[in-house]
Protein backbone atom coordinates (compact mmCIF):
# COMPACT_ATOMS: atom_id res chain seq x y z
CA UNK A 1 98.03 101.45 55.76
CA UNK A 2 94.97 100.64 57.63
CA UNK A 3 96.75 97.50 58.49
CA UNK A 4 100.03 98.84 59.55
CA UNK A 5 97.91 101.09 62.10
CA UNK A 6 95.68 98.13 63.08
CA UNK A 7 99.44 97.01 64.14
CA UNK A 8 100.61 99.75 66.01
CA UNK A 9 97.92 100.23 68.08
CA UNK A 10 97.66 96.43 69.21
CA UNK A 11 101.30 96.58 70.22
CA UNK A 12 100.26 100.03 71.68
CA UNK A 13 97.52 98.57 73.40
CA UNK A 14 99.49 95.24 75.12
CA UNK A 15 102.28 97.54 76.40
CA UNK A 16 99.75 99.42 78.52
CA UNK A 17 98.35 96.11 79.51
CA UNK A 18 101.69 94.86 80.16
CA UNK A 19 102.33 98.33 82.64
CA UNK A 20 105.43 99.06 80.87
CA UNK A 21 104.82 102.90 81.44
CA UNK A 22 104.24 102.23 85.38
CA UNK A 23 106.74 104.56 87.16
CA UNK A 24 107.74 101.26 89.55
CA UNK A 25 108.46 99.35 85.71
CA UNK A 26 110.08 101.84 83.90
CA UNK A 27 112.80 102.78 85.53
CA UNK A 28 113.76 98.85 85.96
CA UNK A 29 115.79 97.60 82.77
CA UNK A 30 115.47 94.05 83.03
CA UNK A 31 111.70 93.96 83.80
CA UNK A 32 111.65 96.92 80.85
CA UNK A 33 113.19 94.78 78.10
CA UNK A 34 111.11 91.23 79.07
CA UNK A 35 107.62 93.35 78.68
CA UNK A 36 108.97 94.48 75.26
CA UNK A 37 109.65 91.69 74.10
CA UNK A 38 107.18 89.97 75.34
CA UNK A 39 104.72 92.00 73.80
CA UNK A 40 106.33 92.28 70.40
CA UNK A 41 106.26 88.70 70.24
CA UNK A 42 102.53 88.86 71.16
CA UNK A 43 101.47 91.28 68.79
CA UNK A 44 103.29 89.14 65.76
CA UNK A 45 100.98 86.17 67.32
CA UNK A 46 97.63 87.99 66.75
CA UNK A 47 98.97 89.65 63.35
CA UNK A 48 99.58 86.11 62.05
CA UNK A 49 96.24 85.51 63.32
CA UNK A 50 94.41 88.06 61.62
CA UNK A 51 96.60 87.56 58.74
CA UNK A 52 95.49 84.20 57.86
CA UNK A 53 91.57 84.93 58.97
CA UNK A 54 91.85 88.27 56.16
CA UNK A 55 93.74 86.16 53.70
CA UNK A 56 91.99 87.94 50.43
CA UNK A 57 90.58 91.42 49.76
CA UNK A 58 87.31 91.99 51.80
CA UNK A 59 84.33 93.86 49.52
CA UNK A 60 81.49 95.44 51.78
CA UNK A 61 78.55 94.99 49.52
CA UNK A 62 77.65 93.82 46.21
CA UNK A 63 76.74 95.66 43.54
CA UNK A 64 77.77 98.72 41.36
CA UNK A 65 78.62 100.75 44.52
CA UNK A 66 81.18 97.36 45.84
CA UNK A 67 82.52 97.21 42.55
CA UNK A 68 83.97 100.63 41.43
CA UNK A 69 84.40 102.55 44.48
CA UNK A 70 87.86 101.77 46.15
CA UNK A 71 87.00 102.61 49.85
CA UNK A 72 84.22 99.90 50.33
CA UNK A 73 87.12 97.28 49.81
CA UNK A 74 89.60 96.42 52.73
CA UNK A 75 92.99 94.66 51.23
CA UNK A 76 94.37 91.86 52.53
CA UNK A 77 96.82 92.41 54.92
CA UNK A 78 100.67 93.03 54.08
CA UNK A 79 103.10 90.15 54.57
CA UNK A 80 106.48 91.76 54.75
CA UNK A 81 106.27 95.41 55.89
CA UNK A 82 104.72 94.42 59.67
CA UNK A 83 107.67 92.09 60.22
CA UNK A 84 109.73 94.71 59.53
CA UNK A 85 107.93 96.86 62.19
CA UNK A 86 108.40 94.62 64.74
CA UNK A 87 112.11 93.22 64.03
CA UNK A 88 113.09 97.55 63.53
CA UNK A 89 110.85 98.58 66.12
CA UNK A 90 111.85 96.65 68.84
CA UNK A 91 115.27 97.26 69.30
CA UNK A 92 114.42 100.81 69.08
CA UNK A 93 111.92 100.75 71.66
CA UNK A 94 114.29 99.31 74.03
CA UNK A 95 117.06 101.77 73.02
CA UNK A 96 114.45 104.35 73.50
CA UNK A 97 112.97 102.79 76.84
CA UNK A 98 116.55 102.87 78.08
CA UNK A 99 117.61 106.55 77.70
CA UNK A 100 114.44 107.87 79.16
CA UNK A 101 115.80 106.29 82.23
CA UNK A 102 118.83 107.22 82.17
CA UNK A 103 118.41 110.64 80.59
CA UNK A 104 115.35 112.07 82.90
CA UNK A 105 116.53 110.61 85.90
CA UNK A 106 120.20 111.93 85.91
CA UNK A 107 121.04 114.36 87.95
CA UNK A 108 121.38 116.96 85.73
CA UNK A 109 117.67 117.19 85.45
CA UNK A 110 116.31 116.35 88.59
CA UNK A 111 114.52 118.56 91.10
CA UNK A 112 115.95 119.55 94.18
CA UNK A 113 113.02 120.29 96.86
CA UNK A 114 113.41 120.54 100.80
CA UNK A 115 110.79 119.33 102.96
CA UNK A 116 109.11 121.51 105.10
CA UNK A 117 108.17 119.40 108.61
CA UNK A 118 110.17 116.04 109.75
CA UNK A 119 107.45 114.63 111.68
CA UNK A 120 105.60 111.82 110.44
CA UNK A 121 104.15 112.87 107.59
CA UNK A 122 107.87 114.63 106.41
CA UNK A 123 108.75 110.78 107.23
CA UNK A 124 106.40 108.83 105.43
CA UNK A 125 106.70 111.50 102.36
CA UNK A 126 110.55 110.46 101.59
CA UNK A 127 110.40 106.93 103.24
CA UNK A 128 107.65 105.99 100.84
CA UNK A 129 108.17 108.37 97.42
CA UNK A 130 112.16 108.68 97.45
CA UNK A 131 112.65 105.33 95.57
CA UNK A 132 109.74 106.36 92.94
CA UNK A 133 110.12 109.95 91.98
CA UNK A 134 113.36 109.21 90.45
CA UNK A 135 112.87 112.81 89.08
CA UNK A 136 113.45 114.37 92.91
CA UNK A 137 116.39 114.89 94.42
CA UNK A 138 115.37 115.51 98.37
CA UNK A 139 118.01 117.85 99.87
CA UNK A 140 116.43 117.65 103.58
CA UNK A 141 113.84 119.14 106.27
CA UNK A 142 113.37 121.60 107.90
CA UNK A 143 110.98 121.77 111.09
CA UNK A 144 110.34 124.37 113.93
CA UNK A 145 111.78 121.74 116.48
CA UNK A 146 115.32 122.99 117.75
CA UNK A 147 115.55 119.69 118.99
CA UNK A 148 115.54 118.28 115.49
CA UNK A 149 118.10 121.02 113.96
CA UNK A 150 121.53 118.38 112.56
CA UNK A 151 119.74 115.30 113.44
CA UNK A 152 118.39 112.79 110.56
CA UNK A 153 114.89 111.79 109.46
CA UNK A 154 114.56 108.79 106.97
CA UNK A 155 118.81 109.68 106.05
CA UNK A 156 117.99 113.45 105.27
CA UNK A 157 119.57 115.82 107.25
CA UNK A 158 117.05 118.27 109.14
CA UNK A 159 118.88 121.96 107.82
CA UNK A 160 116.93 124.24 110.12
CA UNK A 161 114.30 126.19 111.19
CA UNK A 162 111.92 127.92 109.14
CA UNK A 163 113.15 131.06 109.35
CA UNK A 164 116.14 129.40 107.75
CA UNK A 165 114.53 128.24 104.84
CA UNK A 166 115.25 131.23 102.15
CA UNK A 167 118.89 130.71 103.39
CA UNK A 168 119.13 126.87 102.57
CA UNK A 169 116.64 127.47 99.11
CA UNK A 170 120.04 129.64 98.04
CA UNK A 171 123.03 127.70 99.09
CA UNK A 172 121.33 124.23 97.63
CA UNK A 173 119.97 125.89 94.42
CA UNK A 174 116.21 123.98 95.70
CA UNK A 175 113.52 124.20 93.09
CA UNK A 176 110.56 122.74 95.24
CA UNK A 177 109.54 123.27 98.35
CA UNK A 178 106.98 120.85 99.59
CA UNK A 179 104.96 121.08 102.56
CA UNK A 180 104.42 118.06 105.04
CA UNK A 181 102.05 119.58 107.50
CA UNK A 182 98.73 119.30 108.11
CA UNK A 183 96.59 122.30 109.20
CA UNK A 184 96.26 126.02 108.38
CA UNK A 185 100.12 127.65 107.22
CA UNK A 186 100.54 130.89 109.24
CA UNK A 187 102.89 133.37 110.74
CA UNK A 188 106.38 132.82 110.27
CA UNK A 189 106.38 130.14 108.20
CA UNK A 190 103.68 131.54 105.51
CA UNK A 191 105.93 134.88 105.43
CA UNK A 192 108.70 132.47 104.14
CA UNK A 193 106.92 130.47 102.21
CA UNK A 194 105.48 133.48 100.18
CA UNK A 195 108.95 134.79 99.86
CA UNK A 196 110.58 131.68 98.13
CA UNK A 197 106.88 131.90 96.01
CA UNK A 198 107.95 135.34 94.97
CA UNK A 199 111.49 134.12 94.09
CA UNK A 200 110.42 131.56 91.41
CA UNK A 201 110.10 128.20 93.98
CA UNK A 202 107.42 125.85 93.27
CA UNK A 203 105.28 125.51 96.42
CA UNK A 204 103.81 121.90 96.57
CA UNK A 205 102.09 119.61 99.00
CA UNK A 206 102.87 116.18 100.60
CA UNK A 207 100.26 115.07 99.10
CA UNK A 208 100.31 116.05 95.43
CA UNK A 209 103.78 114.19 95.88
CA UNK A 210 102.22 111.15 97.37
CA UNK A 211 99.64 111.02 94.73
CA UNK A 212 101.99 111.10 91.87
CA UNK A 213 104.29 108.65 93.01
CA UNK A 214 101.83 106.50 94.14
CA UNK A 215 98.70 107.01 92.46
CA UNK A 216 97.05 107.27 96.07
CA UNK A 217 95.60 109.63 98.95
CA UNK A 218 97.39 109.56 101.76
CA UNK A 219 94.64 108.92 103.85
CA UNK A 220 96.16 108.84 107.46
CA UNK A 221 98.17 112.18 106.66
CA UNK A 222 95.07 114.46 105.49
CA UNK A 223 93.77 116.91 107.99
CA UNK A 224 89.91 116.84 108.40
CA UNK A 225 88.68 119.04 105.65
CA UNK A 226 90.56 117.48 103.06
CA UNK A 227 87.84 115.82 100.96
CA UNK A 228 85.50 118.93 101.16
CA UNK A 229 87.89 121.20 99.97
CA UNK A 230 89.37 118.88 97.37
CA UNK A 231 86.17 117.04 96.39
CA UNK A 232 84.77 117.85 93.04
CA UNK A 233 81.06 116.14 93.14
CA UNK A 234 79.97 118.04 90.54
CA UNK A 235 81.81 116.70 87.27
CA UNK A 236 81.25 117.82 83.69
CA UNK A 237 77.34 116.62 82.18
CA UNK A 238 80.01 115.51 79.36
CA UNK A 239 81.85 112.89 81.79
CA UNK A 240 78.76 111.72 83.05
CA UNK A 241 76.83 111.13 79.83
CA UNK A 242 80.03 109.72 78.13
CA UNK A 243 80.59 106.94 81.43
CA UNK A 244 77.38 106.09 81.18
CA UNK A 245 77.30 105.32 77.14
CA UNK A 246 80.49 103.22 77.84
CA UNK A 247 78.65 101.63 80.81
CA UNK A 248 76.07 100.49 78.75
CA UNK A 249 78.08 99.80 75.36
CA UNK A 250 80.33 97.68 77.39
CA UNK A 251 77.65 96.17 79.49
CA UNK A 252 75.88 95.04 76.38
CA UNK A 253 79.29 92.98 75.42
CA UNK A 254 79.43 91.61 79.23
CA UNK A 255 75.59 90.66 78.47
CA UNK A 256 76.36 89.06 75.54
CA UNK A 257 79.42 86.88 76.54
CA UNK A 258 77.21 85.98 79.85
CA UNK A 259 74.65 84.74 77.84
CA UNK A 260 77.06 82.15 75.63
CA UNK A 261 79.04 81.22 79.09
CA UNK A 262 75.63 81.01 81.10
CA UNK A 263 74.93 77.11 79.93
CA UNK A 264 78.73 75.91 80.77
CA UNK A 265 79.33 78.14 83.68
CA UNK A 266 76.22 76.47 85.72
CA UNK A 267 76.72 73.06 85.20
CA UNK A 268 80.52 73.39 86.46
CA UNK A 269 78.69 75.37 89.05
CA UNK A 270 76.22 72.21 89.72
CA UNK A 271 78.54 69.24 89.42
CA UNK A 272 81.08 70.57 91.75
CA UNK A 273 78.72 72.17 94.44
CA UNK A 274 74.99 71.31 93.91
CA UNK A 275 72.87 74.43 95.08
CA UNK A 276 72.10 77.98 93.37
CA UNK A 277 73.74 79.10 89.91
CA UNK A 278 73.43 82.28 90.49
CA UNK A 279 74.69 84.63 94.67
CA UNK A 280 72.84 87.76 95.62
CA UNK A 281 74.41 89.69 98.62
CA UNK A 282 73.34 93.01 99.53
CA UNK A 283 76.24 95.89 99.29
CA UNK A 284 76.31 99.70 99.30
CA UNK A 285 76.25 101.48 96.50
CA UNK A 286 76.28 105.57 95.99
CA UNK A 287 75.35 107.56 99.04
CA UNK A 288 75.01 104.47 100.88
CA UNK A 289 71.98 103.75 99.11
CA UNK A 290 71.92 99.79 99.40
CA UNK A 291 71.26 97.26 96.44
CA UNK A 292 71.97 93.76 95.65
CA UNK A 293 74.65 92.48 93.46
CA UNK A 294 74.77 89.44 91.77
CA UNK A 295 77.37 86.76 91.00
CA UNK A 296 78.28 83.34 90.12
CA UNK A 297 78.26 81.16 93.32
CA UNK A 298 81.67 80.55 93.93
CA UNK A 299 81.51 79.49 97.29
CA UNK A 300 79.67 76.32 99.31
CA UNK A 301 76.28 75.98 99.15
CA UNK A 302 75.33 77.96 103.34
CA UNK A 303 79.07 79.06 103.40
CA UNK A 304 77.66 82.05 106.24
CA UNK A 305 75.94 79.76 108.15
CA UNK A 306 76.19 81.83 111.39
CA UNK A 307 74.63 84.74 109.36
CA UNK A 308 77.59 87.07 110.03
CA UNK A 309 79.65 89.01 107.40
CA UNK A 310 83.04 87.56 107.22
CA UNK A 311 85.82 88.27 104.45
CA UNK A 312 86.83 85.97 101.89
CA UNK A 313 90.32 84.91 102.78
CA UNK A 314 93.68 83.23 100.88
CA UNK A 315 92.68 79.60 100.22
CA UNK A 316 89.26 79.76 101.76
CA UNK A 317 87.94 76.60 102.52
CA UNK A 318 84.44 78.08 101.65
CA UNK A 319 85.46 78.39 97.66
CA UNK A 320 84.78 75.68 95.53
CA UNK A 321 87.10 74.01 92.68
CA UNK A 322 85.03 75.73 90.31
CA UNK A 323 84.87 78.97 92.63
CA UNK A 324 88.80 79.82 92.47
CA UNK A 325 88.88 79.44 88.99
CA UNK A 326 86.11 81.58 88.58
CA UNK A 327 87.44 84.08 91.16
CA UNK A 328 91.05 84.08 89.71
CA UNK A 329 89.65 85.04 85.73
CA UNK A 330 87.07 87.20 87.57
CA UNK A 331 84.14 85.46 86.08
CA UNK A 332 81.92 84.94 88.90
CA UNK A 333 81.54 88.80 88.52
CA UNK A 334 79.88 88.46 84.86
CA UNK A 335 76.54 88.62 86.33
CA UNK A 336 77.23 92.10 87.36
CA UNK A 337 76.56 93.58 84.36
CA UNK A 338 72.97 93.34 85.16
CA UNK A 339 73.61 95.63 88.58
CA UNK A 340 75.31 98.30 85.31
CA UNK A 341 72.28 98.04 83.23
CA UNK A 342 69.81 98.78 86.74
CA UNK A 343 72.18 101.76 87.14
CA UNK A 344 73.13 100.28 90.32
CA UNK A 345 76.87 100.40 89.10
CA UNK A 346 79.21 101.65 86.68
CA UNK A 347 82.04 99.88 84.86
CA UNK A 348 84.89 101.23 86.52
CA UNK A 349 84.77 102.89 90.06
CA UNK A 350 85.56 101.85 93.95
CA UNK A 351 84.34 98.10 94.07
CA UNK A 352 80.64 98.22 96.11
CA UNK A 353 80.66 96.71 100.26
CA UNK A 354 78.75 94.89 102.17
CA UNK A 355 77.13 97.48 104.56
CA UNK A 356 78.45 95.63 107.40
CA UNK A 357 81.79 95.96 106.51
CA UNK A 358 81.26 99.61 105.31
CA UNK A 359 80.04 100.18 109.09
CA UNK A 360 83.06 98.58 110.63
CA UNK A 361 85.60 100.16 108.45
CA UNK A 362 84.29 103.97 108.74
CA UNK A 363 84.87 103.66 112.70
CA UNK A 364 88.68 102.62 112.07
CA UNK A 365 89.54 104.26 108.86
CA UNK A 366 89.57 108.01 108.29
CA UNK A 367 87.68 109.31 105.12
CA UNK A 368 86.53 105.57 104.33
CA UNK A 369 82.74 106.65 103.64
CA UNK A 370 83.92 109.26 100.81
CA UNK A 371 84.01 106.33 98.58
CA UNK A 372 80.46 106.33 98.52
CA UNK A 373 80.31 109.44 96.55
CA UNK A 374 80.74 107.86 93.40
CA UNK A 375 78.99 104.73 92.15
CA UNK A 376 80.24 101.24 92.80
CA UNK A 377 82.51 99.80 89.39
CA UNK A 378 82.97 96.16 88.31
CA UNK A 379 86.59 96.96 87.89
CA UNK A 380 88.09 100.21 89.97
CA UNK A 381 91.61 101.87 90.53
CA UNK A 382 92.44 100.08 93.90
CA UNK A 383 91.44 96.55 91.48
CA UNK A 384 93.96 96.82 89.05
CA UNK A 385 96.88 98.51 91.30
CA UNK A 386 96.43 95.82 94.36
CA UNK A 387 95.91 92.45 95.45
CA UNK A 388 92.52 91.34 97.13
CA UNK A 389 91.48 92.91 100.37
CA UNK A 390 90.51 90.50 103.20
CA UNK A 391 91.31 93.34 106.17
CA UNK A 392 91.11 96.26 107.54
CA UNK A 393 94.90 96.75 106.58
CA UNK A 394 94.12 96.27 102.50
CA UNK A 395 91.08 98.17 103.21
CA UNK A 396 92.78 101.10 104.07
CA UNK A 397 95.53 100.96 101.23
CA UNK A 398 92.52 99.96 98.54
CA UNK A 399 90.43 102.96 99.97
CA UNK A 400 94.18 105.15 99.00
CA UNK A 401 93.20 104.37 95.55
CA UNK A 402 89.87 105.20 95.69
CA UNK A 403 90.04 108.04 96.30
CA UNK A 404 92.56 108.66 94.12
CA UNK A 405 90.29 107.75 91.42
CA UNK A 406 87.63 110.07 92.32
CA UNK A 407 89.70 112.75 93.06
CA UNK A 408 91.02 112.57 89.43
CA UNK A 409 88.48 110.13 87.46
CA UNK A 410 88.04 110.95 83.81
CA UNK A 411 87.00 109.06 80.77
CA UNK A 412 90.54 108.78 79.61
CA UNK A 413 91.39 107.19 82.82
CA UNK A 414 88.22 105.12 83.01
CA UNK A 415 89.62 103.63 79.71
CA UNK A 416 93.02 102.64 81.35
CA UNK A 417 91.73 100.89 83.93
CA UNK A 418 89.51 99.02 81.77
CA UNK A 419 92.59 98.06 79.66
CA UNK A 420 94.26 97.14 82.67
CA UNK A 421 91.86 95.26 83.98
CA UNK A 422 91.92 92.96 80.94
CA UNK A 423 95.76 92.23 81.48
CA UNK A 424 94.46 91.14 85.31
CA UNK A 425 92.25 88.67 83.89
CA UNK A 426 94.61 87.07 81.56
CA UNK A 427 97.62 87.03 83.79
CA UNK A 428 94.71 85.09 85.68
CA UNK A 429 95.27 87.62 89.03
CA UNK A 430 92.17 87.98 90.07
CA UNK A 431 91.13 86.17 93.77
């Protein structure tokens, strides 16, 4: 049996890697079935692999003890039975796969919520979630504007005012009611808000929405005591003591693998670009506090000659042969695991700046220096949801997911994005 599980959870494991359970993934058939199968055929691969490494019974020990006690000795693994799994359990998957999708997004049994507010935010709220919350069905605005009342915003009719809002929650049978505004709720409109509270209506914000369609912060949408009121700087001691134990149990693996790659990695390093093995660039870490990180060169020897901070771009002429490989499988980073052990950084959190940048970026985008509350990651949120930043514009969708991650970071989701990360690196989609 321990087999069978050692099974399950591999295939387990590559259809997280392989995103199958992303909102954006799920609800698309085609892309649904080619993951499954995909990874099905994977996990046989690595099953035949272990199969022929654990080809006879493994006995821990020698001895009495080895000899007549049964749990000390680990079977070789079953021949027919996981085949079975996989041929049975694939089809069924995909059966599965394919009435979630078309079972919890019918109509039947999705939500029916009016927005309150057709400005921008009431905008960017159904322009950007609509085709993602397939469990939504938005039945229109409403907005204090008379000027609005019959007109359309992103194809949804604005109903009314707000004083028509109990009205419209009747006649369309709404569930949700979800606010688009920014700013304290009075008057009028809190009167009728509390009312449809009182008459079973769930009362949610934009941006609850926005994060669970997108797994970000809307950012440019938040009014200016957002991250006080929502920030939670003081996690459990649990959290904190668990991250760091899997900082350092992880780190000690990232050690251990830089140590066997450290010999090959520098003379690829030397022969295509003589100069320095190793690249030390100062960044900002928690607070601000500054620190240096350090990586495998992966750039020309002088490649700032000016001395000015300037972003790595697509096909910089600055990397090196050796450079983009190292950049695409993310192993110019290995050295980083040194900054984890210091304490400088953690394995998973908002990827650390260069305090040049972090100066530019927290004059042009709002909340940017809130991602200094938590300590810089090798791997973070924004890393395994996005493509590489190299402006201001992926700097302020990468900084959505930041804060989305320390808004809601956990250990369980510290272990997801360390799974994920390891499908980035060998779908080779790193730099």
């Amino acid at each position: 049996m321990l087999w069978i599980f050692l099974l399950l959870g591999i295939w387990l494991l590559l259809l997280v890697i392989a995103n199958v359970y992303e909102i954006s993934v799920a609800d698309d058939r085609t892309r649904v079935i080619v993951r499954l199968v995909a990874t099905s055929l994977l996990t046989g691969v690595i099953y035949l692999f272990l199969f022929f490494l654990f080809d006879r019974p493994i006995v821990a020990g020698q001895g009495v003890i080895a000899d007549h006690v049964g749990m000390f000795e680990l079977s070789s693994p079953p021949r027919l039975l996981p085949a079975l799994i996989l041929l049975t359990g694939l089809p069924m998957l995909i059966i599965w796969r394919m009435s979630y999708v078309q079972f919890f997004t019918s109509s039947l049994l999705r939500r029916r919520a009016v927005i309150v507010g057709a400005g921008v935010i009431g905008f960017a709220l159904t322009h950007e979630t609509k085709n993602l919350i397939r469990e939504y069905e938005y039945i229109g605005f409403v907005d204090e504007d008379p000027q609005l009342h019959g007109s359309y915003v992103a194809d949804l009719k604005v109903l009314g005012g707000y004083c028509a809002l109990p009205a419209i929650v009747k006649e369309h049978r709404v569930d949700e009611v979800i606010i688009a505004l920014t700013g304290a709720i009075k008057g009028e409109l809190f009167q009728t808000l509390t009312y449809c509270h009182e008459q079973g209506i769930e009362i949610k914000s934009m941006s609850r929405i926005y994060e669970e369609a997108l797994g970000q912060v809307p950012v440019e949408y938040l009014g200016p005591n957002w991250f006080f009121n929502t920030s939670n700087s003081h996690f459990p001691t649990a959290y904190r003591i668990s991250k760091r134990l899997l900082d350092l149990s992880v780190g000690a693996v990232g050690m251990l693998i830089l140590v066997v790659l450290l010999p090959f990695i520098a003379l690829a390093i030397y022969l295509d670009n003589p100069g320095p093995i190793f690249y030390r660039q100062e960044r900002s870490g928690m607070f601000g506090r500054p620190f240096y990180v350090y990586k495998f060169r992966s750039m020309i020897t002088n490649a700032e000659k000016a001395g000015h901070a300037k972003w790595a771009e697509k096909n910089d002429s600055r990397i090196t042969r050796v450079g983009k490989f190292m950049r695409r499988t993310r192993i110019d980073e290995l050295p980083q695991f040194m900054n984890i052990f210091q304490g400088d950084m953690s394995i998973v959190g908002p990827r650390p700046e260069r305090p040049q940048f972090v100066a530019q970026l927290e004059q042009q985008i709002p909340f940017y220096r809130a991602r200094l509350n938590v300590k810089p990651g090798l791997t973070g949120w924004a890393q395994v949801r996005y493509r590489y930043g190299s402006n201001v514009e992926d700097a302020l969708v990468k900084l959505k997911y930041d804060l989305y991650y320390i808004k809601h970071r956990s250990f369980i989701l510290d272990m997801i994005i360390i799974i994920r990360t390891v499908g980035v690196v060998l779908a080779l989609r790193g730099t």
